[in-house]
PDB file of N, CA and C in Angstrom:
ATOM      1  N   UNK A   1       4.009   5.452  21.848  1.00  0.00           N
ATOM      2  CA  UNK A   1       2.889   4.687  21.364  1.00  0.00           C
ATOM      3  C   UNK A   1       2.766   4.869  19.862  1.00  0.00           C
ATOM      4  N   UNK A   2       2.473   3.632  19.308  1.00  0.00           N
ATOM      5  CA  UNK A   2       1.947   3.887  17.938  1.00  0.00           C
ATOM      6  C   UNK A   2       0.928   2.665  17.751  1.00  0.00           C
ATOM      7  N   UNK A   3      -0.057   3.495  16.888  1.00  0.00           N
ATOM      8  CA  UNK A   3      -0.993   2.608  16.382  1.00  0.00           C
ATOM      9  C   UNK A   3      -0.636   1.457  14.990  1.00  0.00           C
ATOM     10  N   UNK A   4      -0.759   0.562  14.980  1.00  0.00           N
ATOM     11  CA  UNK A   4      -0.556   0.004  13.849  1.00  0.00           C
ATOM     12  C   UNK A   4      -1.889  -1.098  13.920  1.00  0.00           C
ATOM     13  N   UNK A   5      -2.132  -1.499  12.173  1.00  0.00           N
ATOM     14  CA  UNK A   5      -3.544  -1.874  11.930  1.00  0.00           C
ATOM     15  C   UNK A   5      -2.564  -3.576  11.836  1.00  0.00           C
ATOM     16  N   UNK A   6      -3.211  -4.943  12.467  1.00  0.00           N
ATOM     17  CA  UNK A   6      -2.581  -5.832  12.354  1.00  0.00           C
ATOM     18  C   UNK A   6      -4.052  -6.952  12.104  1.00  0.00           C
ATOM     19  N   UNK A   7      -3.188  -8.162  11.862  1.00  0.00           N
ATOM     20  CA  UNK A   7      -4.046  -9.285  11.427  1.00  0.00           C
ATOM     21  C   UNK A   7      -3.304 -10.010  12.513  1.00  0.00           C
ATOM     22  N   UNK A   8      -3.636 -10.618  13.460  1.00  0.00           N
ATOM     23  CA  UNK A   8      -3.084 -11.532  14.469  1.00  0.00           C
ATOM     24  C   UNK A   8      -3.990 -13.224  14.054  1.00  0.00           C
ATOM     25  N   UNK A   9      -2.848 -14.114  14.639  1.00  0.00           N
ATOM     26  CA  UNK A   9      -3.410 -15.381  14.136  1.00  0.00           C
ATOM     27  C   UNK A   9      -2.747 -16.421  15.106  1.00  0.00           C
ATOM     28  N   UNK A  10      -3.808 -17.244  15.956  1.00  0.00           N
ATOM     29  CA  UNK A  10      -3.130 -18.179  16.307  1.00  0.00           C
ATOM     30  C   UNK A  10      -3.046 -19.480  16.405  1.00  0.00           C
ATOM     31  N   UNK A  11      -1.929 -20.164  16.341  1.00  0.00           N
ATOM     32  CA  UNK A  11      -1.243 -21.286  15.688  1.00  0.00           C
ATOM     33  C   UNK A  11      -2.016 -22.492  16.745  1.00  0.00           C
ATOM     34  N   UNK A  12      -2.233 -23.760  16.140  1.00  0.00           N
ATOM     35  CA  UNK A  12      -2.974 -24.785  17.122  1.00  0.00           C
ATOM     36  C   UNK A  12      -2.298 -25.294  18.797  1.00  0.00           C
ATOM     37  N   UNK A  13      -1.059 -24.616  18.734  1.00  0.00           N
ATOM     38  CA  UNK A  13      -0.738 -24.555  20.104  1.00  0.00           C
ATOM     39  C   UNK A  13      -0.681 -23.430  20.953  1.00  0.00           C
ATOM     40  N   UNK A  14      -1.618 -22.174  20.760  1.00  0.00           N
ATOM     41  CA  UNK A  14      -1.848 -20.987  20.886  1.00  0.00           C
ATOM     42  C   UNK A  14      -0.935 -19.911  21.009  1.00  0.00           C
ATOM     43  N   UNK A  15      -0.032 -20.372  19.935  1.00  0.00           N
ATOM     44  CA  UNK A  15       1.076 -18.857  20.311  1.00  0.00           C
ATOM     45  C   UNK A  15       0.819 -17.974  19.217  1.00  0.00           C
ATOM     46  N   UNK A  16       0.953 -16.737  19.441  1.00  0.00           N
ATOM     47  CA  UNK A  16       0.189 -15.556  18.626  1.00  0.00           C
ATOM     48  C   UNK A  16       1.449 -15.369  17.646  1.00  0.00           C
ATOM     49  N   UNK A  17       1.151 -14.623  16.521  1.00  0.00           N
ATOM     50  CA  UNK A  17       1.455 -13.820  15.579  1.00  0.00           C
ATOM     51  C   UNK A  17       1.050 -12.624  14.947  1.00  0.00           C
ATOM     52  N   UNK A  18       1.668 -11.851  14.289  1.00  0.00           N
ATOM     53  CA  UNK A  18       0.602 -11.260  13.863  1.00  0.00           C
ATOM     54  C   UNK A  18       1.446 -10.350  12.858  1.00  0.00           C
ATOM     55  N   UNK A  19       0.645  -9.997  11.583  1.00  0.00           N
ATOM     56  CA  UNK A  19       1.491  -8.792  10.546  1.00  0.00           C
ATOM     57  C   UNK A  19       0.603  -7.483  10.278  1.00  0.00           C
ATOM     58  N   UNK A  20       1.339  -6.318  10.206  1.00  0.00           N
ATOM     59  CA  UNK A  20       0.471  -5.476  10.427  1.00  0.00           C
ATOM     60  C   UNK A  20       1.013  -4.295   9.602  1.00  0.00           C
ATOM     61  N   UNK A  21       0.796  -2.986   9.258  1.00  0.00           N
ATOM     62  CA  UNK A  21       1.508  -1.560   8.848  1.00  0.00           C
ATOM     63  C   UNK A  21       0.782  -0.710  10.188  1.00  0.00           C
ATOM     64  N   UNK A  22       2.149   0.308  10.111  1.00  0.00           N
ATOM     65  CA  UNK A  22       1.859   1.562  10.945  1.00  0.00           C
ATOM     66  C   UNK A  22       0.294   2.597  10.245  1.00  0.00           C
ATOM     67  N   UNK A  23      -0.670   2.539  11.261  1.00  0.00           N
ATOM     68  CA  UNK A  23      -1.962   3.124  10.630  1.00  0.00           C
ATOM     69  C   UNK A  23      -2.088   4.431   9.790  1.00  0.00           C
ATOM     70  N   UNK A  24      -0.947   4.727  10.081  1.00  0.00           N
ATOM     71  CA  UNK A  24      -0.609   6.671   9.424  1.00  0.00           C
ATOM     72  C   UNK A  24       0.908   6.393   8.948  1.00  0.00           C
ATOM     73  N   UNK A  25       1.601   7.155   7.969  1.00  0.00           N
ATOM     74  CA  UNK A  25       2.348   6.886   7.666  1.00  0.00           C
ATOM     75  C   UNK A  25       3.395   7.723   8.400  1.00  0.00           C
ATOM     76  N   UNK A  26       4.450   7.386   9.287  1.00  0.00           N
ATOM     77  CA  UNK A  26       5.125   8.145  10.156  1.00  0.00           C
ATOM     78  C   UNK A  26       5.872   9.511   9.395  1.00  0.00           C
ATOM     79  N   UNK A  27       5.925  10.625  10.189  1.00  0.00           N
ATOM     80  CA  UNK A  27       6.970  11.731   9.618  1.00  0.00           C
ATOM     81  C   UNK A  27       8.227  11.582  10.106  1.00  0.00           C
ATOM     82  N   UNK A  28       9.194  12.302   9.887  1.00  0.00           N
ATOM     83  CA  UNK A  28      10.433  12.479   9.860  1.00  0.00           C
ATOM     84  C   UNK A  28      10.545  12.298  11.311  1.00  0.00           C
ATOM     85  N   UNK A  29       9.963  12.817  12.502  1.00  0.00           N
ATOM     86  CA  UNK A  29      10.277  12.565  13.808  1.00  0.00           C
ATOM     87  C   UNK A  29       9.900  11.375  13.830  1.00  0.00           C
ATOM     88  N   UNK A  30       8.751  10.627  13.604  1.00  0.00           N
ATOM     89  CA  UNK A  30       8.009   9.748  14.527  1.00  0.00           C
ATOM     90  C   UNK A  30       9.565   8.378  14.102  1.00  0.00           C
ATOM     91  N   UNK A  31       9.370   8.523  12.234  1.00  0.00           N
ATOM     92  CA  UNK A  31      10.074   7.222  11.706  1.00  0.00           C
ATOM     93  C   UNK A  31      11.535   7.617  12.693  1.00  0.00           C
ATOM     94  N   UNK A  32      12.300   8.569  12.861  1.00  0.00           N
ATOM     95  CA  UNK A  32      13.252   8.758  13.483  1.00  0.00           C
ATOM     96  C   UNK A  32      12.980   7.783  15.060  1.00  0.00           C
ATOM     97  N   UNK A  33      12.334   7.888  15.577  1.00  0.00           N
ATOM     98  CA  UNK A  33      11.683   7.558  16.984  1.00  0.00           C
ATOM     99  C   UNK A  33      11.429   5.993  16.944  1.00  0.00           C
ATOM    100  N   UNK A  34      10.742   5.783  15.780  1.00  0.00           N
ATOM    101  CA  UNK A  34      10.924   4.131  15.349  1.00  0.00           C
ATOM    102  C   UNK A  34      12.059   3.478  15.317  1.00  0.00           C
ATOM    103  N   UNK A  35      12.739   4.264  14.507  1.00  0.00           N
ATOM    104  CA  UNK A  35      13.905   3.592  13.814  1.00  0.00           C
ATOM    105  C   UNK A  35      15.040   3.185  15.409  1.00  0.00           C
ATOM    106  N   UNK A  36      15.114   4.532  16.072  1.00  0.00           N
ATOM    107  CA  UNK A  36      15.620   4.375  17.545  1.00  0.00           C
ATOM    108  C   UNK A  36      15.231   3.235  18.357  1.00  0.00           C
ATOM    109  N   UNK A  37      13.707   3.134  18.433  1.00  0.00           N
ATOM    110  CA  UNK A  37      13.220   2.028  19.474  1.00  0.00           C
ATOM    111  C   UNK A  37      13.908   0.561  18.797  1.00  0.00           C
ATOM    112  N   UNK A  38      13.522   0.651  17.929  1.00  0.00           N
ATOM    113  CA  UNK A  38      13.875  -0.580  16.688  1.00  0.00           C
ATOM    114  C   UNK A  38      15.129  -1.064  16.967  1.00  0.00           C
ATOM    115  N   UNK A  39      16.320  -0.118  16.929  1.00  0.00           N
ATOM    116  CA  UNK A  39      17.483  -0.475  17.381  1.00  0.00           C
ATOM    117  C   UNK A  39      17.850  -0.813  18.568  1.00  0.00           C
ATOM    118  N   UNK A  40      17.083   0.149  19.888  1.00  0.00           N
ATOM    119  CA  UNK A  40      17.396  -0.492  20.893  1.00  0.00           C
ATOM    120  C   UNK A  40      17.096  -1.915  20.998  1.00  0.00           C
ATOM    121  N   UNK A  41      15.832  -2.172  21.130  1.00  0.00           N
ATOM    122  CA  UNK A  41      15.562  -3.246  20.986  1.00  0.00           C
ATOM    123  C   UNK A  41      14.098  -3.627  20.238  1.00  0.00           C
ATOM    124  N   UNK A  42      14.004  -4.714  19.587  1.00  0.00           N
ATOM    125  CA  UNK A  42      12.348  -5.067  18.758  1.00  0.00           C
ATOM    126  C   UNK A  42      11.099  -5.564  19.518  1.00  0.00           C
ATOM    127  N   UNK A  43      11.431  -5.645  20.940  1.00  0.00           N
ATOM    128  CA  UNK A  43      10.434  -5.902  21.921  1.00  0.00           C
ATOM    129  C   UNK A  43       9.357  -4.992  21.943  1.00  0.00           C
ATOM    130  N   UNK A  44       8.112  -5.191  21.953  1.00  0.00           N
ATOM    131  CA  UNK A  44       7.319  -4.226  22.590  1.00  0.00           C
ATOM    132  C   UNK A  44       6.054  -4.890  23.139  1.00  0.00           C
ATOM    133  N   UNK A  45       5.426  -3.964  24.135  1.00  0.00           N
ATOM    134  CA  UNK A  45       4.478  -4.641  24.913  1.00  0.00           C
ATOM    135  C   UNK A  45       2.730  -4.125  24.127  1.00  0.00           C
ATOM    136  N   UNK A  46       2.386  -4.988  23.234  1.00  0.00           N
ATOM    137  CA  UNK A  46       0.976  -4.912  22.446  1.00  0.00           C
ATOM    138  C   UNK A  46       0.053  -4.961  23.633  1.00  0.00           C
ATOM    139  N   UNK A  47      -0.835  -3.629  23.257  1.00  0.00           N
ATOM    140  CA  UNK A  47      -2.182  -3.921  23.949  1.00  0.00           C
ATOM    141  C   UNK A  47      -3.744  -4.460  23.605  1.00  0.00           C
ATOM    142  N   UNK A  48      -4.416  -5.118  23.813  1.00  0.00           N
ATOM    143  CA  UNK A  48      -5.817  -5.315  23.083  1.00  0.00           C
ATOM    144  C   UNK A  48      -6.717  -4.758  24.142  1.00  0.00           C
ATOM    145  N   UNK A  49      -7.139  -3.298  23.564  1.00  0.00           N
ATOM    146  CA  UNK A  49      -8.368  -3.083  24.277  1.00  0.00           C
ATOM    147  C   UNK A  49      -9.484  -3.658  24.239  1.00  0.00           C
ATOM    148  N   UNK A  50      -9.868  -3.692  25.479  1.00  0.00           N
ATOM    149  CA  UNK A  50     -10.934  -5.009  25.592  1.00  0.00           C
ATOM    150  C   UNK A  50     -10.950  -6.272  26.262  1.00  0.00           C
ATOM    151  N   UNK A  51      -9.486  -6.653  25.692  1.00  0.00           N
ATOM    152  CA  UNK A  51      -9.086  -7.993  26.081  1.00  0.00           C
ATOM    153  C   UNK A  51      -8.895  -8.062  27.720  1.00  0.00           C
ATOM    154  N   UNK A  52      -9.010  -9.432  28.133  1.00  0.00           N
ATOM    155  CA  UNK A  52      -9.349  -9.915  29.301  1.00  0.00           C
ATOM    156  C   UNK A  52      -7.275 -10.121  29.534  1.00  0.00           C
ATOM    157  N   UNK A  53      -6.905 -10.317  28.530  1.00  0.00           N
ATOM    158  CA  UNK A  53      -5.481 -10.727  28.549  1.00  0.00           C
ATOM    159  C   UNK A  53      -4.356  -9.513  28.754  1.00  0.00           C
ATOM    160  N   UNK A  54      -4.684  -8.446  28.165  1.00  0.00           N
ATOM    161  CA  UNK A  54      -4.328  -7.392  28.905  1.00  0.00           C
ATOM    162  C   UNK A  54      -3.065  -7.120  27.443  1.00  0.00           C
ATOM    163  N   UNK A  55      -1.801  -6.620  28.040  1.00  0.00           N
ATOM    164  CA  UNK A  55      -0.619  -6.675  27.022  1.00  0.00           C
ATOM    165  C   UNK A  55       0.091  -7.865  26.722  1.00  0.00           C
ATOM    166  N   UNK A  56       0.833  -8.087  25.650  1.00  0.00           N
ATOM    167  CA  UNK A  56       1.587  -9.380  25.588  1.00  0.00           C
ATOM    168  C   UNK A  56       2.917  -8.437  25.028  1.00  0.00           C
ATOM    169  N   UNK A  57       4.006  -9.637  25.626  1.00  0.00           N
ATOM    170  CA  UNK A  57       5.098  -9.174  24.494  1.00  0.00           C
ATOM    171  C   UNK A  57       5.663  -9.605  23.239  1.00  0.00           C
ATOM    172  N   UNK A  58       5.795  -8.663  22.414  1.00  0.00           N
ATOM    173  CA  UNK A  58       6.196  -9.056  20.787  1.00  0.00           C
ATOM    174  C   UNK A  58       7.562  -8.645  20.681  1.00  0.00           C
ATOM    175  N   UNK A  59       7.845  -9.903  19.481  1.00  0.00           N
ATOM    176  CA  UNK A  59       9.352  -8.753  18.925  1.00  0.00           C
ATOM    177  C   UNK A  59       8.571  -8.358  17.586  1.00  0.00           C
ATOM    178  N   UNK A  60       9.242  -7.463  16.985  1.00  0.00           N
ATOM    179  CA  UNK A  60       8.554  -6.884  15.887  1.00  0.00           C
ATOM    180  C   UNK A  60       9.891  -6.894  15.007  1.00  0.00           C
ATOM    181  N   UNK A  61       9.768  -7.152  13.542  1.00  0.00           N
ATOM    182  CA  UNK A  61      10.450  -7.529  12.384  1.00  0.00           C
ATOM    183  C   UNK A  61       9.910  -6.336  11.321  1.00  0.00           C
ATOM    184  N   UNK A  62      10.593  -5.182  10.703  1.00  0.00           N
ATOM    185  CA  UNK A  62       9.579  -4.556   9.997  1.00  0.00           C
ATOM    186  C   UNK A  62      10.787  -4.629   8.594  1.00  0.00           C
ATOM    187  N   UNK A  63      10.042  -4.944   7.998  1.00  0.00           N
ATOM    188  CA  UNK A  63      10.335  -5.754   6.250  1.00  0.00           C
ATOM    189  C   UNK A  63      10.804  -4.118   5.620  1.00  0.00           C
ATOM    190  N   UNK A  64      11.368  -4.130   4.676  1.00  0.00           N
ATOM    191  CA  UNK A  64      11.716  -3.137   3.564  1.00  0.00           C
ATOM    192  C   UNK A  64      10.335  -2.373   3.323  1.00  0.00           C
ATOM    193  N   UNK A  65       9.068  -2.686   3.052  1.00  0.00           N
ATOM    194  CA  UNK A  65       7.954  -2.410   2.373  1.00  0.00           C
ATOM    195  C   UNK A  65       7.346  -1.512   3.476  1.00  0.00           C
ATOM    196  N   UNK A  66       7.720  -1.709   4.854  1.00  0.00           N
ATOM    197  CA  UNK A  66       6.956  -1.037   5.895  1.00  0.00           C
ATOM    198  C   UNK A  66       6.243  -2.377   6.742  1.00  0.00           C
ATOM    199  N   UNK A  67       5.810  -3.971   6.086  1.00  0.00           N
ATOM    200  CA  UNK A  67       5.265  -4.446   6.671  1.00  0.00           C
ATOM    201  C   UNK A  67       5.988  -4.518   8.148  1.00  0.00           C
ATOM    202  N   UNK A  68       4.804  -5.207   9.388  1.00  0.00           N
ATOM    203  CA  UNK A  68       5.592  -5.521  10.141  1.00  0.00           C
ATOM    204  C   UNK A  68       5.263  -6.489  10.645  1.00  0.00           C
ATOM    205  N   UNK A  69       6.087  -7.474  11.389  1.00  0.00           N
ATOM    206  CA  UNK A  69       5.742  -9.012  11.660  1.00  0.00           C
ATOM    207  C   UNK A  69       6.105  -8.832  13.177  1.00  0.00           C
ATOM    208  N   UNK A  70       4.671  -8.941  13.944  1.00  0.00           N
ATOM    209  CA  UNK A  70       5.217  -9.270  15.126  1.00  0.00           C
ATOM    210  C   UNK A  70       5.172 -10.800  15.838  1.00  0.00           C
ATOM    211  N   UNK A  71       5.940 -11.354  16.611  1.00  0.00           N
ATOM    212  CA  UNK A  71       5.718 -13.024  17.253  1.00  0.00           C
ATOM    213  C   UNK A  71       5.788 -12.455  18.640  1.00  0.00           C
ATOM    214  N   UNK A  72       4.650 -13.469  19.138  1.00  0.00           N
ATOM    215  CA  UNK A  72       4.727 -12.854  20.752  1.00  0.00           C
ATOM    216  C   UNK A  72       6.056 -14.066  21.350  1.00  0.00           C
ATOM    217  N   UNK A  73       6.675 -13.215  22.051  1.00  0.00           N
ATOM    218  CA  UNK A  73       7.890 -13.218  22.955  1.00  0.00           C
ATOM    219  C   UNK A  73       7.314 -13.483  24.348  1.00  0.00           C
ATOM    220  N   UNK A  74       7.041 -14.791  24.902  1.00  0.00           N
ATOM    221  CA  UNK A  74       6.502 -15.335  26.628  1.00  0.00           C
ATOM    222  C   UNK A  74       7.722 -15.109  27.157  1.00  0.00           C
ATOM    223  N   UNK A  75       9.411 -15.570  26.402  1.00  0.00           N
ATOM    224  CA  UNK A  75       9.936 -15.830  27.246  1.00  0.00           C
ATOM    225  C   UNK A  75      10.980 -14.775  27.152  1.00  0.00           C
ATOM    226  N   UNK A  76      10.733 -13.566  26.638  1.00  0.00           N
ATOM    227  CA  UNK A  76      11.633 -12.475  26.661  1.00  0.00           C
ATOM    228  C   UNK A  76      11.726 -11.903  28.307  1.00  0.00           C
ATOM    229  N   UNK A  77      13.294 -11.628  28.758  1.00  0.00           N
ATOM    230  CA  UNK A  77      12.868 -11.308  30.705  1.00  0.00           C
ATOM    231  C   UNK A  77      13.160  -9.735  30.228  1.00  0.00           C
ATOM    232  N   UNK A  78      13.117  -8.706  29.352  1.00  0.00           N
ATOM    233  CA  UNK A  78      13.132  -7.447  29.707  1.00  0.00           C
ATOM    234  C   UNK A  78      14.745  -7.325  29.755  1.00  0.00           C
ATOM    235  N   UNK A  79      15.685  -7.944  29.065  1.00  0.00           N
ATOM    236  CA  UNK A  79      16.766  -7.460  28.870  1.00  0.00           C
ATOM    237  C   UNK A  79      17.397  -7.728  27.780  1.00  0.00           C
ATOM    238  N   UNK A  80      18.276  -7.090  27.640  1.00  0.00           N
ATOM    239  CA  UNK A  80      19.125  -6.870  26.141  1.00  0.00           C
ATOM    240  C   UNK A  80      20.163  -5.985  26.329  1.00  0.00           C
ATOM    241  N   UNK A  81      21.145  -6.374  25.452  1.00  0.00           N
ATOM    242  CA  UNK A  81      22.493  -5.732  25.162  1.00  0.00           C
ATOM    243  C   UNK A  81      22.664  -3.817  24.072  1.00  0.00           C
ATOM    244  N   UNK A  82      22.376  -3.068  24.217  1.00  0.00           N
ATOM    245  CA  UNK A  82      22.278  -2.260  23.115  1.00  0.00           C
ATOM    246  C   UNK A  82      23.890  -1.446  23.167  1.00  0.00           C
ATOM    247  N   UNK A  83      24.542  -1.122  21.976  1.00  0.00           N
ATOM    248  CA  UNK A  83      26.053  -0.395  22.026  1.00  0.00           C
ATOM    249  C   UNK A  83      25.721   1.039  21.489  1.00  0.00           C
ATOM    250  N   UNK A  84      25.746   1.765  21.851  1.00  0.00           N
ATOM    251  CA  UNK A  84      25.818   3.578  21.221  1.00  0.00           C
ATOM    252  C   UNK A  84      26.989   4.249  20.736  1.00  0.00           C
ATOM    253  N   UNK A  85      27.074   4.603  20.022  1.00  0.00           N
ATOM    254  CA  UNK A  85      28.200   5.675  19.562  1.00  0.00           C
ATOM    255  C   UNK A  85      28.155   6.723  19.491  1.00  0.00           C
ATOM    256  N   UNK A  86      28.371   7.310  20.511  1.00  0.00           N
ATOM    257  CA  UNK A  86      27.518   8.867  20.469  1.00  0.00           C
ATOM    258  C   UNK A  86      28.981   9.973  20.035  1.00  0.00           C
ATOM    259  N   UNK A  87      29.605   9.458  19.212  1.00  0.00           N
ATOM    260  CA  UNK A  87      30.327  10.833  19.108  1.00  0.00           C
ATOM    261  C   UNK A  87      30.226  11.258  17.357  1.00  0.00           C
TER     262      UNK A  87
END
């Protein structure tokens, strides 16, 4: 889990967006832990507490600066290709 502070906005045919920064600035583990998820894959499931809508899924784009751009993903099915090199 990570918190990040975002501006969400949506477009006249209601598909979400949204740009945001990580609320704390990550340490050496967490950005490590980012940087991992990031590679596996940019999907993640946003929550709005409160909301009647519950989680949606985003891909997330995070810019040189730290920004990050997420677009919600309806038609992502939960799969993807990832390659490791573990030696």
């Amino acid at each position: 889990m990570y918190d990040i502070d975002i501006t969400v906005t949506v477009d006249a045919v209601g598909k979400c967006w949204a740009a945001g920064r990580h609320v704390n600035a990550l340490d050496t583990t967490q950005r490590e832990g980012w940087d991992f998820l990031m590679e596996m894959d940019p999907h993640f499931s946003i929550a709005f507490p409160g909301e009647d809508r519950g989680a949606i899924m985003v891909r997330v784009v995070e810019a040189e600066d730290g920004t990050l751009t997420l677009t919600e993903a309806p038609d992502w099915d939960g799969s993807g290709n990832v390659t490791f090199d573990l030696t």
